[in-house]
Protein backbone atom coordinates (compact mmCIF):
# COMPACT_ATOMS: atom_id res chain seq x y z
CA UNK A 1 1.89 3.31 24.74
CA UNK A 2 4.39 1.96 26.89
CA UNK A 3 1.86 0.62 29.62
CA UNK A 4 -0.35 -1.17 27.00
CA UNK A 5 2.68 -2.39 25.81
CA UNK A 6 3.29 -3.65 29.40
CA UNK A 7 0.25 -5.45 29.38
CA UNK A 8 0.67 -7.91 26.72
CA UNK A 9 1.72 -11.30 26.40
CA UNK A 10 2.60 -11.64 23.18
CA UNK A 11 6.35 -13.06 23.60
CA UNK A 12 8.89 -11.01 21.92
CA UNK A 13 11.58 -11.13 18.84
CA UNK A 14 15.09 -10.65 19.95
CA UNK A 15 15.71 -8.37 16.70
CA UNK A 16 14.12 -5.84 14.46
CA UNK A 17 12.81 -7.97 11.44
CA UNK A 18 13.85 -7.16 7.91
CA UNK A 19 11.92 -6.83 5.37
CA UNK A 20 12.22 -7.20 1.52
CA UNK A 21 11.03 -4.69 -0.38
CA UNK A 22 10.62 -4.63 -4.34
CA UNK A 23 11.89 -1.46 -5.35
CA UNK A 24 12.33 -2.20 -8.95
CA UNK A 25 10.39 -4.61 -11.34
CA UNK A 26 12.03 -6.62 -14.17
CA UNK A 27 14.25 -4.08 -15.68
CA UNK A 28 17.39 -4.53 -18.71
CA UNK A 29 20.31 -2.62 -16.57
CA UNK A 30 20.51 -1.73 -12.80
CA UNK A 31 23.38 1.09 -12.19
CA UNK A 32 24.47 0.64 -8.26
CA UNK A 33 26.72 2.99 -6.58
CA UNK A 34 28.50 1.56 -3.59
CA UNK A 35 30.66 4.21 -1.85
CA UNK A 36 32.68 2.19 0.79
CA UNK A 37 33.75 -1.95 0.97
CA UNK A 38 31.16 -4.74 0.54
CA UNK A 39 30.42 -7.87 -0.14
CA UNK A 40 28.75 -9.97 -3.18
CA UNK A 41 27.00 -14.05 -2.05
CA UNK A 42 25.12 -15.70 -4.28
CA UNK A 43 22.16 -14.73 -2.30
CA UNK A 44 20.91 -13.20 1.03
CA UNK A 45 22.42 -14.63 4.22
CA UNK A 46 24.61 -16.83 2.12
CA UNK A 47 28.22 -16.49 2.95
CA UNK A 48 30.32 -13.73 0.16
CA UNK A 49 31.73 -14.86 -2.85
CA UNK A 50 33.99 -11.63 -2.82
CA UNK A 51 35.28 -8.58 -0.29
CA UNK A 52 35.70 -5.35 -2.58
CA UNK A 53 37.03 -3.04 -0.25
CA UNK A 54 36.85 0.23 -2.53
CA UNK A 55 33.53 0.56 -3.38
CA UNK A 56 32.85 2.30 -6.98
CA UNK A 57 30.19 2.07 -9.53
CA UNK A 58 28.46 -0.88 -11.20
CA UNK A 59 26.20 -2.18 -13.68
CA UNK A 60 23.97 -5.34 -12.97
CA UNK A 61 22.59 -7.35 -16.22
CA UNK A 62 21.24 -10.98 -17.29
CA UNK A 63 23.84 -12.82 -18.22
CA UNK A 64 22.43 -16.25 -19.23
CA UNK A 65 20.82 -17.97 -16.71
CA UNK A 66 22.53 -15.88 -14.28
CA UNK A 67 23.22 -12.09 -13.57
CA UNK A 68 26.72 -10.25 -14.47
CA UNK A 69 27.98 -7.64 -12.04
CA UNK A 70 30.43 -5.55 -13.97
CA UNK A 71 32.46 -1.86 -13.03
CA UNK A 72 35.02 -0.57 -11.33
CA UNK A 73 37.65 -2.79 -12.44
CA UNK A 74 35.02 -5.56 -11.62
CA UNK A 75 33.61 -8.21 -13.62
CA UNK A 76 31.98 -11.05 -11.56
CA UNK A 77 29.33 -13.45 -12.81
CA UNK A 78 27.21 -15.19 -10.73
CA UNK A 79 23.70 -17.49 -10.32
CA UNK A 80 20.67 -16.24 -10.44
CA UNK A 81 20.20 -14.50 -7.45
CA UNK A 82 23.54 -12.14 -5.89
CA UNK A 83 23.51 -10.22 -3.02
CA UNK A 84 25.61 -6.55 -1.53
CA UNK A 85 26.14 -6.26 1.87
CA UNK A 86 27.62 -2.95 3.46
CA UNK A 87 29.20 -3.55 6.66
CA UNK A 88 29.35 0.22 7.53
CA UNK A 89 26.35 2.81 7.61
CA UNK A 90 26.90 3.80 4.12
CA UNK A 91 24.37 4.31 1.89
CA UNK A 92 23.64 2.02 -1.65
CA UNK A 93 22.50 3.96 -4.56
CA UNK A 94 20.17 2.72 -6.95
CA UNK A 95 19.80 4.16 -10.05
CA UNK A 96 20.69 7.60 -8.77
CA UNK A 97 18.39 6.79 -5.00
CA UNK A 98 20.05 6.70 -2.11
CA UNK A 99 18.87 3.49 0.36
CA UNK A 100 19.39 1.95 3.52
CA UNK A 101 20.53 -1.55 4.24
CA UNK A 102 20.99 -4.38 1.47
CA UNK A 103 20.41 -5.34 -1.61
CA UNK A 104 19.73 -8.43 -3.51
CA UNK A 105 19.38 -8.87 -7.37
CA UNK A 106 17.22 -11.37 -8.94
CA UNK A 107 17.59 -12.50 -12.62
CA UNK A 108 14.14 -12.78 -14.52
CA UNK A 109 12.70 -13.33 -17.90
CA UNK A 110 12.78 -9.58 -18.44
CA UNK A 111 16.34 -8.33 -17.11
CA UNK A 112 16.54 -7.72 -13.38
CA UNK A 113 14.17 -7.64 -10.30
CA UNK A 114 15.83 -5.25 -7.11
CA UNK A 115 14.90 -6.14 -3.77
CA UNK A 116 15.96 -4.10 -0.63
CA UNK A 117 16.81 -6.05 2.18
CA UNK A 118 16.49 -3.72 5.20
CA UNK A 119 15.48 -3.48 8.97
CA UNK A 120 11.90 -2.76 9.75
CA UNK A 121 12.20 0.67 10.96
CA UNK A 122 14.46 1.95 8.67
CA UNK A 123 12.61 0.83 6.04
CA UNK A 124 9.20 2.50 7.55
CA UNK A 125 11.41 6.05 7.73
CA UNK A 126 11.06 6.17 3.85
CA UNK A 127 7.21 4.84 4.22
CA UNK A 128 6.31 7.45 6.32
CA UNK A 129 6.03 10.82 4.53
CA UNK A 130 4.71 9.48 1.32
CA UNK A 131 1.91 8.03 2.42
CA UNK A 132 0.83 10.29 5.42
CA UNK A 133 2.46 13.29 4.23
CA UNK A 134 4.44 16.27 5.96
CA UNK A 135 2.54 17.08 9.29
CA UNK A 136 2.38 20.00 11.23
CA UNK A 137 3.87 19.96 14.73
CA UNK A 138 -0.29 19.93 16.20
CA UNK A 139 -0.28 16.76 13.63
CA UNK A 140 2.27 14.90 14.74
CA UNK A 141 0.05 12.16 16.74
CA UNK A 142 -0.52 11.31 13.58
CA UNK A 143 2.75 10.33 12.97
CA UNK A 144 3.31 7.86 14.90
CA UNK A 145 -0.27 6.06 14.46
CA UNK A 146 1.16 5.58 11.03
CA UNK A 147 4.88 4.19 12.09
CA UNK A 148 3.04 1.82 14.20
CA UNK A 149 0.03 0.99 11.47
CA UNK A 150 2.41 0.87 8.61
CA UNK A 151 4.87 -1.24 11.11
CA UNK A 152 1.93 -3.57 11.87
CA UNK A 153 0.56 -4.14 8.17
CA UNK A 154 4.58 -5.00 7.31
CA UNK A 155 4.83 -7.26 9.98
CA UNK A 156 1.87 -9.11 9.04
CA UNK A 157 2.98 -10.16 5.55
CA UNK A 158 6.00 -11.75 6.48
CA UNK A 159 5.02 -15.27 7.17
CA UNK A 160 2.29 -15.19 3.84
CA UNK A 161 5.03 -13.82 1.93
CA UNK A 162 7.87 -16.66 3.41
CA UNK A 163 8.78 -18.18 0.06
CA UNK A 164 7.90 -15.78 -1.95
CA UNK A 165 10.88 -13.57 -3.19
CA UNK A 166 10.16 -10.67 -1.35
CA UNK A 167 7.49 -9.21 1.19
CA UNK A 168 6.33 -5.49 -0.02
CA UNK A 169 6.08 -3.98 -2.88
CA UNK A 170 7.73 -0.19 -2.63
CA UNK A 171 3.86 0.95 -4.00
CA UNK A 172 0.20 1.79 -3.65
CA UNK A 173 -0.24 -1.97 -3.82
CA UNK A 174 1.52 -2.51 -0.77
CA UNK A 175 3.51 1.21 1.03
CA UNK A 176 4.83 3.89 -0.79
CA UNK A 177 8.48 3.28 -0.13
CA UNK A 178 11.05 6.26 -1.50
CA UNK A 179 14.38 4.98 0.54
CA UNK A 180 16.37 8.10 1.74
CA UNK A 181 14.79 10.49 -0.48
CA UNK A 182 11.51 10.07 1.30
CA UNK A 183 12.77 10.76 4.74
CA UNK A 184 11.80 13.59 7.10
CA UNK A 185 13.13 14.10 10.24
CA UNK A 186 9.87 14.13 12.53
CA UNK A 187 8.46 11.43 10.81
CA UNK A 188 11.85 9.55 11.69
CA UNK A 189 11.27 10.13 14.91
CA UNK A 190 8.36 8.85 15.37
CA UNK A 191 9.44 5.85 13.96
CA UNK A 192 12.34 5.91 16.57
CA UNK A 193 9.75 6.77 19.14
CA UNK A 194 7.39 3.73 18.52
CA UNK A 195 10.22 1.30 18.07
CA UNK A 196 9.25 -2.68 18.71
CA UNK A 197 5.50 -1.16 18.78
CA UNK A 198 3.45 -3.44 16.97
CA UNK A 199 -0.76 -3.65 16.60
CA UNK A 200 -1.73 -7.54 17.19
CA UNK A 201 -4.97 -9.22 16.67
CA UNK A 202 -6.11 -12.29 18.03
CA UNK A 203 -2.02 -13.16 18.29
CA UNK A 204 -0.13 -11.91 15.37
CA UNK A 205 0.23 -8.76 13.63
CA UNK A 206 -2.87 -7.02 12.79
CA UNK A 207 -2.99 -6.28 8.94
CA UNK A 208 -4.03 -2.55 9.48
CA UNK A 209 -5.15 -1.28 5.72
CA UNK A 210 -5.61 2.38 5.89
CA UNK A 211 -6.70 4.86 3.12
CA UNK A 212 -6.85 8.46 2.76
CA UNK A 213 -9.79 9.43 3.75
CA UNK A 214 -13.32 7.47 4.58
CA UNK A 215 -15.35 9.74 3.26
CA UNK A 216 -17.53 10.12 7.05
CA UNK A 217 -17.11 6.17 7.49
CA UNK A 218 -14.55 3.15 7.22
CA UNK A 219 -15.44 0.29 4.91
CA UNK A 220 -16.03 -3.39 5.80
CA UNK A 221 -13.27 -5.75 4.72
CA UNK A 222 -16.00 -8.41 4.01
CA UNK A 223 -17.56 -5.57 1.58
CA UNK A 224 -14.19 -3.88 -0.34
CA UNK A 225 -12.22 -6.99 -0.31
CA UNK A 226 -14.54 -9.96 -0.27
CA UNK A 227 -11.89 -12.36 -1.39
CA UNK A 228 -9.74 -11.30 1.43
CA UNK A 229 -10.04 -12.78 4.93
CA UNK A 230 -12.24 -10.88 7.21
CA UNK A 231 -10.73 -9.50 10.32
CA UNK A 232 -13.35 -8.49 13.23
CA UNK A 233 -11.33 -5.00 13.69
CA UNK A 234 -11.94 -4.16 9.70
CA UNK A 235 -15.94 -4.32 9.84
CA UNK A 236 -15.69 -0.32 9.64
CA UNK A 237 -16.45 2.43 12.16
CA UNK A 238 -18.50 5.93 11.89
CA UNK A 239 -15.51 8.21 11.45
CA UNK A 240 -16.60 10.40 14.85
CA UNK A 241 -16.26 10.16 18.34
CA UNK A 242 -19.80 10.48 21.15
CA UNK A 243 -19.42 14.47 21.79
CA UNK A 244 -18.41 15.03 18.25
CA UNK A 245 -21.84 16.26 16.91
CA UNK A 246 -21.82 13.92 14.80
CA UNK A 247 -19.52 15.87 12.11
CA UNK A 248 -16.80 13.28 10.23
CA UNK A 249 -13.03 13.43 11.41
CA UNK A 250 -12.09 13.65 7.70
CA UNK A 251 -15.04 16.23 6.66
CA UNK A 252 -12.02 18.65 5.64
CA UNK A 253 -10.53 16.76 3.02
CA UNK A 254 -11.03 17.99 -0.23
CA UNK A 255 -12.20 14.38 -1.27
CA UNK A 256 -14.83 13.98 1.61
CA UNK A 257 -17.64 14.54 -1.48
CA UNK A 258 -17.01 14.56 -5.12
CA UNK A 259 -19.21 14.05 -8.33
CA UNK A 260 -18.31 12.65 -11.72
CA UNK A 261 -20.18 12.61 -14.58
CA UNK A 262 -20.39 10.19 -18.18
CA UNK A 263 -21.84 10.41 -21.18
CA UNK A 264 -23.42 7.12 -22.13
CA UNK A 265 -21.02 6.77 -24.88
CA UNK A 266 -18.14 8.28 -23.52
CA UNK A 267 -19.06 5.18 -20.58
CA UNK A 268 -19.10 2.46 -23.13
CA UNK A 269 -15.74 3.53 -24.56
CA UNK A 270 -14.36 2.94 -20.83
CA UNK A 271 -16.32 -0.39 -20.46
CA UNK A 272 -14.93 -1.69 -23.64
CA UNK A 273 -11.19 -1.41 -21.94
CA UNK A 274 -12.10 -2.06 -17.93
CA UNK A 275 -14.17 -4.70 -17.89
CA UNK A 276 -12.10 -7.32 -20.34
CA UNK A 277 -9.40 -6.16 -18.39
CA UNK A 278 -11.14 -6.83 -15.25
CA UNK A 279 -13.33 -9.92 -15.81
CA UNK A 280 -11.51 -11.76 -18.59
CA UNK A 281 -13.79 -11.23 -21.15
CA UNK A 282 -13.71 -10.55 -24.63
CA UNK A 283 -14.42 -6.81 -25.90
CA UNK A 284 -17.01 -7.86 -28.18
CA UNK A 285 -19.21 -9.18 -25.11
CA UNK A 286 -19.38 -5.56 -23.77
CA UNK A 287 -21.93 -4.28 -26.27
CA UNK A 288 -24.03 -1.59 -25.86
CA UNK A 289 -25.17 -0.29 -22.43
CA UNK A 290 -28.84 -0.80 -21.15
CA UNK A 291 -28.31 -0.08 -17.43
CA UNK A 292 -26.07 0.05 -14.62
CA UNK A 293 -27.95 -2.08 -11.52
CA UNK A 294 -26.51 -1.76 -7.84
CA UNK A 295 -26.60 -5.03 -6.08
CA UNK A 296 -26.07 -4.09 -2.79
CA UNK A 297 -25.24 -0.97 -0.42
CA UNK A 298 -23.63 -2.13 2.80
CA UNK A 299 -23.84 0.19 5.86
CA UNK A 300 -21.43 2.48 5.54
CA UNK A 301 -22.99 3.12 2.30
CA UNK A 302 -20.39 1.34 -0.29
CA UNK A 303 -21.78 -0.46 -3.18
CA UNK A 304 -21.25 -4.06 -2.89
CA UNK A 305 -21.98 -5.24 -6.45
CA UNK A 306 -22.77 -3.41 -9.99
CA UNK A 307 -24.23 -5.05 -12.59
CA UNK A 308 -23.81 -3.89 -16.38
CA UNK A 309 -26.28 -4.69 -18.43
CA UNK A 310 -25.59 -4.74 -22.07
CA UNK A 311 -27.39 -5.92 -25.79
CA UNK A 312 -24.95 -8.99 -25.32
CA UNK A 313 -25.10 -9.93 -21.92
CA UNK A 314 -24.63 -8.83 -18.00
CA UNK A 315 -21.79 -7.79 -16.36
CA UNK A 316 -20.83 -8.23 -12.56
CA UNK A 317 -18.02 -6.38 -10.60
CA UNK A 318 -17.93 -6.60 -7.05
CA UNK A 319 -16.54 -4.56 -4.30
CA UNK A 320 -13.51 -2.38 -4.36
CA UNK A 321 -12.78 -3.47 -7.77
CA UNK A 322 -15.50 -1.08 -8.77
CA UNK A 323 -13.30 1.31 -8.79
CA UNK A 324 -10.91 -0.15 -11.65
CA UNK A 325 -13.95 -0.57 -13.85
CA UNK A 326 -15.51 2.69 -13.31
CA UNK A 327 -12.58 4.64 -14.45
CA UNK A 328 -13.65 8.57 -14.27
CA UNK A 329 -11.88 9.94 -17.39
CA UNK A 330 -11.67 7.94 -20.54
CA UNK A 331 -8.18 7.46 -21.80
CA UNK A 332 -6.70 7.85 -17.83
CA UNK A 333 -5.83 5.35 -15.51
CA UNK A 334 -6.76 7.02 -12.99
CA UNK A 335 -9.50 5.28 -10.69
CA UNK A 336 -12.82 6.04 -9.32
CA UNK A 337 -12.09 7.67 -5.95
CA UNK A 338 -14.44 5.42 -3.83
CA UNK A 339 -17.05 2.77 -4.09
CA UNK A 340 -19.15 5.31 -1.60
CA UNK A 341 -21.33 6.62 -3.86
CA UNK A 342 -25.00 7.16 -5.30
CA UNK A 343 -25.73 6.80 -8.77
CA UNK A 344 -28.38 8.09 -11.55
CA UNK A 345 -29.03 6.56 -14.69
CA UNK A 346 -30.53 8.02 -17.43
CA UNK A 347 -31.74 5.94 -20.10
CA UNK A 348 -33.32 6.88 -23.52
CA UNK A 349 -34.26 4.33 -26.77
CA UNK A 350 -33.12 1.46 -24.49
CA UNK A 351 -29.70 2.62 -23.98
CA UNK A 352 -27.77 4.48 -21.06
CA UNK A 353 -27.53 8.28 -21.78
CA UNK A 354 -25.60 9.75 -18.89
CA UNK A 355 -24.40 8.62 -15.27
CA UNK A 356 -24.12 10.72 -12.55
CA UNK A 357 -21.98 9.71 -9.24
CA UNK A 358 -22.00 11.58 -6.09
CA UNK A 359 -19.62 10.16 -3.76
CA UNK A 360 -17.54 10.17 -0.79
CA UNK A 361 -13.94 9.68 0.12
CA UNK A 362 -10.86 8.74 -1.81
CA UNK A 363 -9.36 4.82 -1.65
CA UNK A 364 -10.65 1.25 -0.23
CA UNK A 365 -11.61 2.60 2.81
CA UNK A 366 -10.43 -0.04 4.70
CA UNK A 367 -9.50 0.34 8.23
CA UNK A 368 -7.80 3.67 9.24
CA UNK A 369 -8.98 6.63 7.19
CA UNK A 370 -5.77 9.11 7.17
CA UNK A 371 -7.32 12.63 6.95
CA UNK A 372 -9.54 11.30 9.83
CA UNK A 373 -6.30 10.44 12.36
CA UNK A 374 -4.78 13.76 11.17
CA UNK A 375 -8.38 15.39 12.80
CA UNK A 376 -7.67 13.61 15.30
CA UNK A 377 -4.64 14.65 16.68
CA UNK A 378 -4.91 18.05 15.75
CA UNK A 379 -8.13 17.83 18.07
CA UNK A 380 -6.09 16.43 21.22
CA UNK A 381 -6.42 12.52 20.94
CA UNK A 382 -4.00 10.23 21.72
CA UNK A 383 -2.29 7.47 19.43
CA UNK A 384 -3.78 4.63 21.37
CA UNK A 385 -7.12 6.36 21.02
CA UNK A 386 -6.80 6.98 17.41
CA UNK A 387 -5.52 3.61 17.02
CA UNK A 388 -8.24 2.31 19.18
CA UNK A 389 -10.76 4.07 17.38
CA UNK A 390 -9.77 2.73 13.76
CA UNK A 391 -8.46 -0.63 14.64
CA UNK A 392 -10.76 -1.94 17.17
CA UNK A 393 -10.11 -4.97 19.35
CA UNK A 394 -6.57 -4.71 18.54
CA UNK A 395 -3.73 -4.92 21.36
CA UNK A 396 0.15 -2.47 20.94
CA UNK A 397 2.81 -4.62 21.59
CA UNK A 398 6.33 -3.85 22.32
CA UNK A 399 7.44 -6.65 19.83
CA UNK A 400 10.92 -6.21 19.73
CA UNK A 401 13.58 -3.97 21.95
């Protein structure tokens, strides 16, 4: 790592970034425990309103326009936005959760938004084990490809997400964040290990999606995410290596082939909620079901398009989206596992009678596949070959000491 890192010219930050993280959506009350002296400014970087030098326990509300910051022998109101800083290494608890860094509080329609202002790495510490999981010592590789892919998709959101309130969400629609409950101590060290490491792509941070596994090959961005801008190291990759026999990385997984099965009515039921949902129609246009259509397989074998034809008209969904339409259980949220997948319809007095998937893989697809770079490093390969082998055409960068 280090003599790639040598090699590039990508100049440097003198800092770690920090990152803002949404751990908490609109909510009435926020309870924060502070256990040693800190600060409150009307916002973060802004210079303190107020030094309380005990610490103690709080609770943060709405209070008009602004937000009310009240415990402890406190009772401070303030504008819309106020921030905690803790000098020392102590911990701020939120809600019961332990965290690193900062905190700043954001007053909205529906009570109060929390956003964790923190450094990079320690942020990626609580990243880490919830979305790779706890890896064996013949696993750890692994590890830190995903400090330095989780470190690189981060890094790339900050200047989209500039005046926006925060940068990540602390969920499947951006990392899994958990703060200091999420930690583990090798996965902390390979965050410590790949420190300033950063993937880069054509001069900034690479946005390296990954997923849990490919299902035997990565998607194309231009195929899952067709709104999104293509990237010439997301166009997907045969999840193998030459001398491989040709058997996937992630062929282990548990989700490398799965099946699901509808009723024709039992389908129309979830139609009637998904696709309103998804295409901003009204439920009366759904209808009854004639056919499902696939318009398009791309190369790695993802459906592209799926058109649902009913008595009262036709209905397009297109790439990864898919998999918010077809939901596999009626009355679950849960999701269809992949848009890998071959379908059979069976049709009787002009209606759809029962659908039959058989698919592979579980998630977008996009870019690294997980179960694949956990295969690989049990099997000997390196982190800059993994890396190189999901994320191709990117550079590592030491980006910052």
């Amino acid at each position: 790592v280090e003599e790639q890192a040598e090699r590039a010219v990508i100049p440097p930050v003198e800092r770690p970034p920090v990152v803002r993280v949404l751990v908490l959506e609109p909510c009435p009350a926020v309870r924060v425990r502070i256990p040693s002296a800190f600060f409150v400014a009307e916002g973060p970087g802004l210079e303190p309103l107020e030094r309380l030098d005990s610490g103690g326990e709080f609770v943060v509300r709405r209070a008009g326009g602004g937000l009310a910051f009240r415990g402890s022998g406190t009772d401070l109101r303030g504008a819309p936005a106020m921030s905690i800083h803790c000098p020392g290494s102590g911990h701020i608890y939120i809600n019961g959760k332990p965290y690193r860094g900062d905190f700043t509080f954001r007053a909205a329609q529906d009570g109060v938004i929390v956003i964790n202002d923190i450094e990079i790495d320690d942020y990626l510490k609580g990243v880490l084990p919830a979305e790779i999981g706890y890896l064996r010592p013949d696993q750890y590789e692994a590890y830190l490809v995903q400090a330095i892919a989780s470190r690189s998709y981060s890094l790339s959101k900050l200047e989209e997400k500039r005046m926006e309130m925060y940068d990540l969400r602390a969920t499947i629609m951006d990392q899994v964040y958990r703060g200091v409950q999420g930690e583990h101590p090798d996965a902390s060290r390979a965050v410590d290990e790949t420190r300033g490491l950063v993937a880069f792509f054509e001069g900034a941070p690479a946005r390296t999606f990954y997923s849990s596994c490919c299902g035997g090959h990565t998607a194309d961005i231009r195929v899952g995410w067709p709104w999104k801008p293509p990237a010439a190291f997301l166009q997907g990759v045969r999840d193998t290596k030459d001398g491989e026999k040709g058997r996937s990385f992630c062929h282990r997984s548990p989700h490398f082939r799965w099946r699901v099965h509808w009723s024709g009515r039992t389908l129309e039921r979830i139609l009637e909620k998904t696709l309103p949902r998804e295409l901003g129609v009204k439920p009366a246009a759904i209808g009854t079901l004639e056919d499902i259509v696939v318009r398009g397989v791309s190369p790695s074998g993802r459906v592209e398009a799926m058109e649902f034809v009913t008595d009262r008209g036709r209905h397009v969904v297109v790439g990864d989206r898919i998999r918010w339409v077809l939901l596999p259980q009626q009355g679950s949220d849960a999701i269809l596992k992949s848009t890998l997948f071959k379908i059979d319809v069976t049709k009787s007095g002009g209606r759809v009678s029962a659908v039959n998937l058989v698919g592979g893989g579980n998630g977008h697809g996009i870019g690294m596949c997980q179960t694949g770079a956990i295969r690989m490093a049990e099997k000997g390969y390196s982190c800059e070959e993994i890396l190189a082998h999901y994320y191709p055409g990117t550079r590592i960068v030491r980006y910052y000491p």
